[in-house]
C-alpha atoms as a PDB file:
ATOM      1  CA  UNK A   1     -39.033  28.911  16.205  1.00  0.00           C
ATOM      2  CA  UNK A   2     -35.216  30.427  16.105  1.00  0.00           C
ATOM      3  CA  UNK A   3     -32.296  28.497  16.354  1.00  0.00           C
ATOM      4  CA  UNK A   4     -28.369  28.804  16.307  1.00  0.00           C
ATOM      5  CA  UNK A   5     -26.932  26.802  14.238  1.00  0.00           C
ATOM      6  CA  UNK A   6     -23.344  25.830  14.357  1.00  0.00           C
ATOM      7  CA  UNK A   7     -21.324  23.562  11.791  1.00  0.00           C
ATOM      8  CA  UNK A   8     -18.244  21.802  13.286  1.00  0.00           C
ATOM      9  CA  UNK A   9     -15.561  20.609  10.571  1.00  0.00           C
ATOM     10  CA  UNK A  10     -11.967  19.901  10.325  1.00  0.00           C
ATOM     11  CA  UNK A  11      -9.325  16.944   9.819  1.00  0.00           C
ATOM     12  CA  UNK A  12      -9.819  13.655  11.164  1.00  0.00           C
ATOM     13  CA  UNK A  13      -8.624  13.315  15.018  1.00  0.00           C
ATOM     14  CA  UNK A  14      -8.027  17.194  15.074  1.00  0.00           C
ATOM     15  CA  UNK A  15     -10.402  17.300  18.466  1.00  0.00           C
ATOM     16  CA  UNK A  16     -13.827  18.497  16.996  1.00  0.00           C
ATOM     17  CA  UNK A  17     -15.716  16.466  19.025  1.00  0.00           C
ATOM     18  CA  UNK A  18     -13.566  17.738  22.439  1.00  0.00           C
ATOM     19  CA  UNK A  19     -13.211  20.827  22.094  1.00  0.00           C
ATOM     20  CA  UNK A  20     -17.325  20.918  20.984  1.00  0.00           C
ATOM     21  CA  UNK A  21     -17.730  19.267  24.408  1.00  0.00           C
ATOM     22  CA  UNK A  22     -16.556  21.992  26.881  1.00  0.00           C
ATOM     23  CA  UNK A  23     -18.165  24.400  24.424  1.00  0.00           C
ATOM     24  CA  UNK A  24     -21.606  22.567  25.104  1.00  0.00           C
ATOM     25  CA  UNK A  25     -20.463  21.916  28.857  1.00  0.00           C
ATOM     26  CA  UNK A  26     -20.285  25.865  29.144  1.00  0.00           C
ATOM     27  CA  UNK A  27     -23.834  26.521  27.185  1.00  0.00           C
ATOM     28  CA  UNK A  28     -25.470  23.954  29.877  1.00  0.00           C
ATOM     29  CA  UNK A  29     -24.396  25.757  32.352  1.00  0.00           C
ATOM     30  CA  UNK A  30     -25.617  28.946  30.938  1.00  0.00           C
ATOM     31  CA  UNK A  31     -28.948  26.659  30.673  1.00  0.00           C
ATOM     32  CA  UNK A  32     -28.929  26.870  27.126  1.00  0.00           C
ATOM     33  CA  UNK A  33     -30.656  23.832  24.962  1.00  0.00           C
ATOM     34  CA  UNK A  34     -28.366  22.076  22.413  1.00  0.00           C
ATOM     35  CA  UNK A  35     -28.882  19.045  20.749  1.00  0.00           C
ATOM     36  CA  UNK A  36     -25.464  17.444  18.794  1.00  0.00           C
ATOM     37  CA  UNK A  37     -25.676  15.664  15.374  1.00  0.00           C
ATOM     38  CA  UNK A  38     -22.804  13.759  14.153  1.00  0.00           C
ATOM     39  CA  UNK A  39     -22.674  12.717  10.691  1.00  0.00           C
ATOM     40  CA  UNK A  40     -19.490  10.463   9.784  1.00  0.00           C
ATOM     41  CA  UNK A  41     -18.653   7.737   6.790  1.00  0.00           C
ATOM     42  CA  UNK A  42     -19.120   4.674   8.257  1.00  0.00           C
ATOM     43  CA  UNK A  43     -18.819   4.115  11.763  1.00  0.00           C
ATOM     44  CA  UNK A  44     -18.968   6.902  15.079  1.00  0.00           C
ATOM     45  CA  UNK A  45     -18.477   6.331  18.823  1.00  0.00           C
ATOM     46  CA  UNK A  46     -18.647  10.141  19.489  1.00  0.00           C
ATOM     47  CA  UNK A  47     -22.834   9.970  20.280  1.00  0.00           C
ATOM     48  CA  UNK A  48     -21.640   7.818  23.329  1.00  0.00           C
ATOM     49  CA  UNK A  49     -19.318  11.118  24.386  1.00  0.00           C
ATOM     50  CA  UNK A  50     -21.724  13.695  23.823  1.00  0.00           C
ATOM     51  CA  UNK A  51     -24.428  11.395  25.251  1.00  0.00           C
ATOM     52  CA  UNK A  52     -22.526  11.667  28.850  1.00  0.00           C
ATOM     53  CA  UNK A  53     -23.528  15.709  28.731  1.00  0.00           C
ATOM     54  CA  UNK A  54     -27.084  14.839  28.654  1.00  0.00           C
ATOM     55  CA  UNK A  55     -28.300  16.126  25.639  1.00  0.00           C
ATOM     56  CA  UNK A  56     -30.444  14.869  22.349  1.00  0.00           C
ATOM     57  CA  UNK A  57     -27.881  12.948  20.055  1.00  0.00           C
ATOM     58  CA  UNK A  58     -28.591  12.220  16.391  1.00  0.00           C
ATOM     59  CA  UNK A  59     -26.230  10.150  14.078  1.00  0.00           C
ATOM     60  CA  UNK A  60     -25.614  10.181  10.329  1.00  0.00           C
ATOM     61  CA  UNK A  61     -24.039   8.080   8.380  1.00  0.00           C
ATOM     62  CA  UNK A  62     -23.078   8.455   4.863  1.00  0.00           C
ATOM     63  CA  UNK A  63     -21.777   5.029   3.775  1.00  0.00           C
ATOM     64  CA  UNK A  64     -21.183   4.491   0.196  1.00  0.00           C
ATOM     65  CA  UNK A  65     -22.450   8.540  -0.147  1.00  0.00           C
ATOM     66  CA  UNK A  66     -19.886  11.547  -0.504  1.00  0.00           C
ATOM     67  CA  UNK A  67     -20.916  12.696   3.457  1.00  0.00           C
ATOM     68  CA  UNK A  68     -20.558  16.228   1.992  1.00  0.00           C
ATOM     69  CA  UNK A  69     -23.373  15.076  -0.059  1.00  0.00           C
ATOM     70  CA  UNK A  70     -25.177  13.385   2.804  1.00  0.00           C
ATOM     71  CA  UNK A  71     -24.311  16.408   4.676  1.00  0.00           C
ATOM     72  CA  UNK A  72     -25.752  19.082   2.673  1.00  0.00           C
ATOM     73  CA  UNK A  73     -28.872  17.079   2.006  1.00  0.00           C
ATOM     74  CA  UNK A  74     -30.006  16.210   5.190  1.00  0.00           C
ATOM     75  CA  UNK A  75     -29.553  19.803   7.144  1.00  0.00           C
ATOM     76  CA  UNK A  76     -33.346  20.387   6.727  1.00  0.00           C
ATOM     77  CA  UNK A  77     -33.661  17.424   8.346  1.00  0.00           C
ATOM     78  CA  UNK A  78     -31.517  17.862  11.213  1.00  0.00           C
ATOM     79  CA  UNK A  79     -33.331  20.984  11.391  1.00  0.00           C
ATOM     80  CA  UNK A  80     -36.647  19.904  12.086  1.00  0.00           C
ATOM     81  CA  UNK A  81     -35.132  17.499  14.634  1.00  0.00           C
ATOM     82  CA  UNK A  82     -33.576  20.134  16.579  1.00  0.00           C
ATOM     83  CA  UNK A  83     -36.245  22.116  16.904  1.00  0.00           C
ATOM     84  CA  UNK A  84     -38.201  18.851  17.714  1.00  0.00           C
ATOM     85  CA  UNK A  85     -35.709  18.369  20.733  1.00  0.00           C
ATOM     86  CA  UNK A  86     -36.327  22.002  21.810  1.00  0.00           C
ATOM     87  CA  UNK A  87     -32.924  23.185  20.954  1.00  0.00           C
ATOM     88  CA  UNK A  88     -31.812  26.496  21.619  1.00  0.00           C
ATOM     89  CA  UNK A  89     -28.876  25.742  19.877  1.00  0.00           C
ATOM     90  CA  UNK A  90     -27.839  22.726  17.068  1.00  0.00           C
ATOM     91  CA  UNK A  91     -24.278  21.894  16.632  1.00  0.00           C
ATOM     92  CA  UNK A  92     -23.659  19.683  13.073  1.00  0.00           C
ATOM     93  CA  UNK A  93     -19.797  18.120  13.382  1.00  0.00           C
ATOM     94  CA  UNK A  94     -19.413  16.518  10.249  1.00  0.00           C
ATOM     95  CA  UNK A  95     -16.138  14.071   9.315  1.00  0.00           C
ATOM     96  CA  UNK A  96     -13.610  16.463   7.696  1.00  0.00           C
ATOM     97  CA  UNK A  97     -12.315  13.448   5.514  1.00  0.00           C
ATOM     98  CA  UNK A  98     -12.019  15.415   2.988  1.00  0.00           C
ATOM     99  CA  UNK A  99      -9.762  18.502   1.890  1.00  0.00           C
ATOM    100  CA  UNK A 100     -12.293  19.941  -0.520  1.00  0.00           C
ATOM    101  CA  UNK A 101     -15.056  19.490   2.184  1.00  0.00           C
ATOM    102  CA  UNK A 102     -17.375  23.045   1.898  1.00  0.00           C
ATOM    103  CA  UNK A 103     -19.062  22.303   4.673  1.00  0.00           C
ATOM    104  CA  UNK A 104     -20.245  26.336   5.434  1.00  0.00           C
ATOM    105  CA  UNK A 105     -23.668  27.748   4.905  1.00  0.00           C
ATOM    106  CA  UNK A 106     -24.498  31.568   5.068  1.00  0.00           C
ATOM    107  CA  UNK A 107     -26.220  32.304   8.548  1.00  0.00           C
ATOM    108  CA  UNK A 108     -25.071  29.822  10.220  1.00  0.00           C
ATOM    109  CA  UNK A 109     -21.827  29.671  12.491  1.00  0.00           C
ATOM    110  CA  UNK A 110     -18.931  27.545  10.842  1.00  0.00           C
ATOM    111  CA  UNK A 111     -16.099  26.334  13.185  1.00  0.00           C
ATOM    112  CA  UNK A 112     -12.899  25.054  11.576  1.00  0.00           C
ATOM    113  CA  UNK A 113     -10.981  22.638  14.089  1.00  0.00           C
ATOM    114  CA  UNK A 114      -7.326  22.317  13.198  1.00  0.00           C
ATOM    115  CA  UNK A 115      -4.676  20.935  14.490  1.00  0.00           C
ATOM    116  CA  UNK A 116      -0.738  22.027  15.418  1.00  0.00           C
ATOM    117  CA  UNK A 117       1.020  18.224  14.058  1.00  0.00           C
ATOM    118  CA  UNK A 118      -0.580  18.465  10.676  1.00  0.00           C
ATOM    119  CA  UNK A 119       2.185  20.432   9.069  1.00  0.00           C
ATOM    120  CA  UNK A 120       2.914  23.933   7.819  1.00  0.00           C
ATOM    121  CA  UNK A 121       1.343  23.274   4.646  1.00  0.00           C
ATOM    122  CA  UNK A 122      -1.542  21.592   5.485  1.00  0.00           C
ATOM    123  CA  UNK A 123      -3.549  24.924   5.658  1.00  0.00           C
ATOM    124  CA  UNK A 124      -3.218  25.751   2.294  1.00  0.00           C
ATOM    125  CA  UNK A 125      -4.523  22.027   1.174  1.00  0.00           C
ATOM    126  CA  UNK A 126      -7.342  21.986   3.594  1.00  0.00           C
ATOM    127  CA  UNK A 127      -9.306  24.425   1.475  1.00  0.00           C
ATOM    128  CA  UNK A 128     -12.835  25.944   1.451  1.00  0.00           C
ATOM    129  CA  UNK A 129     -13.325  24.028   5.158  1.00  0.00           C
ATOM    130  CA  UNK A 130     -10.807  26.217   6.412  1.00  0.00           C
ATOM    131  CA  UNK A 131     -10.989  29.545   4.064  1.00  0.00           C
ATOM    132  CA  UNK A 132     -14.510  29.715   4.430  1.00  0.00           C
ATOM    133  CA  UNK A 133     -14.869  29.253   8.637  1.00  0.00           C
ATOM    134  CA  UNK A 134     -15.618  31.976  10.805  1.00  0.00           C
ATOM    135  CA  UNK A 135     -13.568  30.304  13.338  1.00  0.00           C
ATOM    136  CA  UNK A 136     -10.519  28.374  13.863  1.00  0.00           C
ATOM    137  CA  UNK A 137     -10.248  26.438  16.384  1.00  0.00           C
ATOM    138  CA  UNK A 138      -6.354  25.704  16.940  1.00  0.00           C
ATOM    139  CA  UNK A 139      -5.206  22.556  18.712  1.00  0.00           C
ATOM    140  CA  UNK A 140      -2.652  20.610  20.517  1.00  0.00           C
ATOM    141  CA  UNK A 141      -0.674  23.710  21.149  1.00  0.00           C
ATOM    142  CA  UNK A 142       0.797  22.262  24.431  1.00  0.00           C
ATOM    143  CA  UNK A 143       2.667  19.715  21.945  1.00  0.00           C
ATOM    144  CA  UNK A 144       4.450  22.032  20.315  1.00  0.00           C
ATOM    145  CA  UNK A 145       6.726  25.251  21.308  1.00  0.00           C
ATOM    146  CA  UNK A 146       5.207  28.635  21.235  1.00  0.00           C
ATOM    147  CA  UNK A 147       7.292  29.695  18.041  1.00  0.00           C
ATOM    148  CA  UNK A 148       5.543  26.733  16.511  1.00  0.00           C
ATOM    149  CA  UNK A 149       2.640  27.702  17.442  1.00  0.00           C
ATOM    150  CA  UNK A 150       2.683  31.420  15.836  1.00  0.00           C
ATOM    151  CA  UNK A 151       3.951  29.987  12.586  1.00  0.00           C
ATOM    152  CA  UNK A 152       1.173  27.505  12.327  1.00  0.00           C
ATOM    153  CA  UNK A 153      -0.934  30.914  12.971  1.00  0.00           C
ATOM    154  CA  UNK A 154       0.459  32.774  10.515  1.00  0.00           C
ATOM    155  CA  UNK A 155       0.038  29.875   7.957  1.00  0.00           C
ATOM    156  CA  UNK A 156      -3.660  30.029   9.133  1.00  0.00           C
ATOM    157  CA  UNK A 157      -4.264  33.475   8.778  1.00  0.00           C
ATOM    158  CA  UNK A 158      -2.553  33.477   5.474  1.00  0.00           C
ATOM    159  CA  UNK A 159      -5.522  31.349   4.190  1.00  0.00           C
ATOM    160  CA  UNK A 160      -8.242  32.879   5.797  1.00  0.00           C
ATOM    161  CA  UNK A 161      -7.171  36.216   7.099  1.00  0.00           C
ATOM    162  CA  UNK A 162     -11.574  37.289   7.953  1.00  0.00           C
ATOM    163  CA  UNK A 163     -11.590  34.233  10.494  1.00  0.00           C
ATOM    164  CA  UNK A 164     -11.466  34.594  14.068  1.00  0.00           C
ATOM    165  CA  UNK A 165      -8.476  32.265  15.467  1.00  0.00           C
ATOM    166  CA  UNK A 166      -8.600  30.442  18.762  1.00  0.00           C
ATOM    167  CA  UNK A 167      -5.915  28.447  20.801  1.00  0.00           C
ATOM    168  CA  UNK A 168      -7.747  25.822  22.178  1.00  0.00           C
ATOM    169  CA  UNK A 169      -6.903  22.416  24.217  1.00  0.00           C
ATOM    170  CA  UNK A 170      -8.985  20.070  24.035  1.00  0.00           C
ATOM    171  CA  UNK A 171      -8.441  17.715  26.954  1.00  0.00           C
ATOM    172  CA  UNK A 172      -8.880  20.847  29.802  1.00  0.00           C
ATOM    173  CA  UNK A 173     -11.068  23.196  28.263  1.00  0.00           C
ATOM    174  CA  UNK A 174      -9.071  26.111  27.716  1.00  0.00           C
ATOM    175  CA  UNK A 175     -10.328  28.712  24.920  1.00  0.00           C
ATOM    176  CA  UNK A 176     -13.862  27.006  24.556  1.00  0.00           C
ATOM    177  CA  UNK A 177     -15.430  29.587  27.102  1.00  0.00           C
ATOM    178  CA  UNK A 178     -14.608  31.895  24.274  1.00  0.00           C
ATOM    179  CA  UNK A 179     -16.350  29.401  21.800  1.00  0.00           C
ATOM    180  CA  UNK A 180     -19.540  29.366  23.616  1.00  0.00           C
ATOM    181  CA  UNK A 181     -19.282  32.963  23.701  1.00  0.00           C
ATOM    182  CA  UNK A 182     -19.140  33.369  19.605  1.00  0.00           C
ATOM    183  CA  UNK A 183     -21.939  30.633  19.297  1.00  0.00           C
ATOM    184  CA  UNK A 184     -24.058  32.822  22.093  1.00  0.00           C
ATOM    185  CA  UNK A 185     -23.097  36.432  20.079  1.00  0.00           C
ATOM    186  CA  UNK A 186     -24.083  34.630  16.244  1.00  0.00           C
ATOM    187  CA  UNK A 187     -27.849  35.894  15.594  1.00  0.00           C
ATOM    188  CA  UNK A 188     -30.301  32.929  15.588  1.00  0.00           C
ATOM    189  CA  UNK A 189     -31.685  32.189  12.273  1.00  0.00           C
ATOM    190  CA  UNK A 190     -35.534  31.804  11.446  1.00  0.00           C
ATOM    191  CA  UNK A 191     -35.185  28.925   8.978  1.00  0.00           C
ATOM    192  CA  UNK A 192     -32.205  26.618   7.177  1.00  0.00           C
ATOM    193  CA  UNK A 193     -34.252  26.139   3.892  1.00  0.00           C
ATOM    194  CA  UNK A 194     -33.470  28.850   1.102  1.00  0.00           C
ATOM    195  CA  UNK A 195     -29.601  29.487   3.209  1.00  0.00           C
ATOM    196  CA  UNK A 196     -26.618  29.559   0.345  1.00  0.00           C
ATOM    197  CA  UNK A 197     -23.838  27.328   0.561  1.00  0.00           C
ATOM    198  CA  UNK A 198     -20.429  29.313   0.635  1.00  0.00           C
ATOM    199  CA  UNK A 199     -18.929  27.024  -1.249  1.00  0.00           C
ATOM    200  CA  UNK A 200     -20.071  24.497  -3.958  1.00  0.00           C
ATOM    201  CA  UNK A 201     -19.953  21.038  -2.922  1.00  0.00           C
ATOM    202  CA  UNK A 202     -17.292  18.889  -4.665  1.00  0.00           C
ATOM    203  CA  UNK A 203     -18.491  17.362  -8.052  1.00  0.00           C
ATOM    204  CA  UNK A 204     -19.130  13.184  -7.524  1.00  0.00           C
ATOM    205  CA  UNK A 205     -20.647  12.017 -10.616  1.00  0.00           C
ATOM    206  CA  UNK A 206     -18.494   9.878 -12.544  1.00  0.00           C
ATOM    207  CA  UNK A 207     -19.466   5.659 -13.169  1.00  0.00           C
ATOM    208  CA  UNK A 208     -17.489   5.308  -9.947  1.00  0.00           C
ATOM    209  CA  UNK A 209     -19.849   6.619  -8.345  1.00  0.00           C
ATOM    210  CA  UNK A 210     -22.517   4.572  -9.802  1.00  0.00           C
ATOM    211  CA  UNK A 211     -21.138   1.533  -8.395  1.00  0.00           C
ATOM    212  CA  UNK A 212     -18.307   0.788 -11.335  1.00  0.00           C
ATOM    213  CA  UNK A 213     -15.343  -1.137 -10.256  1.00  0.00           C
ATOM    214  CA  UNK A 214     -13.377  -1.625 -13.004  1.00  0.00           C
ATOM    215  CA  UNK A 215      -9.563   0.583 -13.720  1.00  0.00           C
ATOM    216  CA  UNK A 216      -9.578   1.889 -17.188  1.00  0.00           C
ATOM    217  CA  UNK A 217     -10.708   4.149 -19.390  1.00  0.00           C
ATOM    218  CA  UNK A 218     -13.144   2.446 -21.369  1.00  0.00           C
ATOM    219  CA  UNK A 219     -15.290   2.060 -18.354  1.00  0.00           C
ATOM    220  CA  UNK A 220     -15.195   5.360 -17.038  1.00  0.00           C
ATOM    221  CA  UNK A 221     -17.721   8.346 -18.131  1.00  0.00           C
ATOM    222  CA  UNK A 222     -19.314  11.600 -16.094  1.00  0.00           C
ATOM    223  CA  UNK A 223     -18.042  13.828 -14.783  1.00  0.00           C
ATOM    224  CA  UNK A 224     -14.152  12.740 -15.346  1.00  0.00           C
ATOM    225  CA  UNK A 225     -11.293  14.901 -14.400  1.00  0.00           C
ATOM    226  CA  UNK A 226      -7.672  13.730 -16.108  1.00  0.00           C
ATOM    227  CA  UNK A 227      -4.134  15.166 -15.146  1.00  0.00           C
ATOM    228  CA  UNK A 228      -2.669  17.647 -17.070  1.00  0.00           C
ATOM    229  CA  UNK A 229       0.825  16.594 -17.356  1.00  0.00           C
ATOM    230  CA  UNK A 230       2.423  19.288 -19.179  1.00  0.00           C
ATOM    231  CA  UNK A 231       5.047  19.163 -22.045  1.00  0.00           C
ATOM    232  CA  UNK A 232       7.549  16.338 -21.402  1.00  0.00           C
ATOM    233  CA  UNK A 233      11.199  16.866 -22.263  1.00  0.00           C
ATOM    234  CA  UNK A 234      12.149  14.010 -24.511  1.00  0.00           C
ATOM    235  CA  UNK A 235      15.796  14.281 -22.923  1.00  0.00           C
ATOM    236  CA  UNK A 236      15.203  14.563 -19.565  1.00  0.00           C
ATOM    237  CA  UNK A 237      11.274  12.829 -19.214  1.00  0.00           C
ATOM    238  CA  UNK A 238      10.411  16.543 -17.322  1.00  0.00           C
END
């Protein structure tokens, strides 16, 4: 059995789950299947929102796991669920917690949800969630003026220029018809297992990981990363 498979990401309280809402609202209407899986750190109230639209709601939580670790693991799984559920169409919004999140996998349609009050430089730190998205999903744009709004585009662009960019609100709806049109137009994909992340996952195996608790040094070991702090001017301290 075929299935679309759609992969929701972005920075906390940027209006994934929202804007995903309408989008789903307008697929029900076209009588299309979706079931929603939300995988988060700790604690989610979204299920109850997507619940409302009538539709099969799954939860993950990664607790004391990376959730782009959880994430990754666990999309065979949601898989099989789906198609359990008799999905047409399976949207994954995992929590964009994250900057390094690489949430994108090759066949499947990636959705970046960003927001206009996170700064002009945010872009650039969001990384492989954003470059790596086929969409971008723009928010809060009715907070901000329009010359605002093209800079924040342009800063968008500028970091993935391949994407497609939409101005979406999340509160009425607007832009998400053209959402549900780009998750109707992606192909629907046979299977999930053997599909190539676009993006290695960021590296989590350091004795912090393993439950270590201690500052220091002496109890650290893995994979440890240090800052490079250059050559220090003995007059100046730069």
């Amino acid at each position: 059995m075929s299935l679309r498979f759609v992969i929701v990401a972005g920075p906390p309280s940027s209006g994934k789950t929202s804007v995903m809402l309408h989008a789903i609202a307008h697929l029900k209407k076209d009588r299309i299947a979706v079931a929603v899986c939300k995988i988060d750190c700790l604690e989610t109230a979204d299920d109850r929102r997507y619940r409302q639209l009538d539709i099969p709601v799954a939860i993950g939580l990664s607790d004391y796991l990376c959730p782009d670790h959880f994430y990754a693991v666990n999309l065979e799984e949601v898989w099989d669920w789906a198609i359990d559920q008799g999905a047409e169409v399976v949207v994954v919004e995992t929590a964009g917690l994250c900057h390094r999140c690489a949430p994108a996998v090759d066949g499947c349609l990636t959705l970046c949800v960003i927001d206009n009050l996170v700064g002009l430089e945010t872009p650039k730190k969001i990384g492989p969630m954003l470059s790596t998205a086929d969409i971008i999903a723009i928010t809060k744009g009715d907070m901000v003026s329009q010359a605002e709004k093209e800079v924040f585009r342009d800063a968008v662009e500028t970091v993935n220029p391949r994407a497609r960019v939409i101005h979406v609100n999340g509160l009425s709806g607007q832009g998400t018809l053209a959402l549900k049109r780009a998750i109707l137009a992606t192909p629907p994909m046979e299977k999930i297992t053997g599909q190539a992340l676009r993006y290695a996952m960021p590296a989590a195996t350091c004795s912090y990981c393993a439950g270590e608790t201690i500052v220091g040094a002496s109890f650290q070991m893995g994979n440890i990363k240090k800052i490079d702090f250059g050559e220090v001017d003995p007059c100046c301290g730069k």
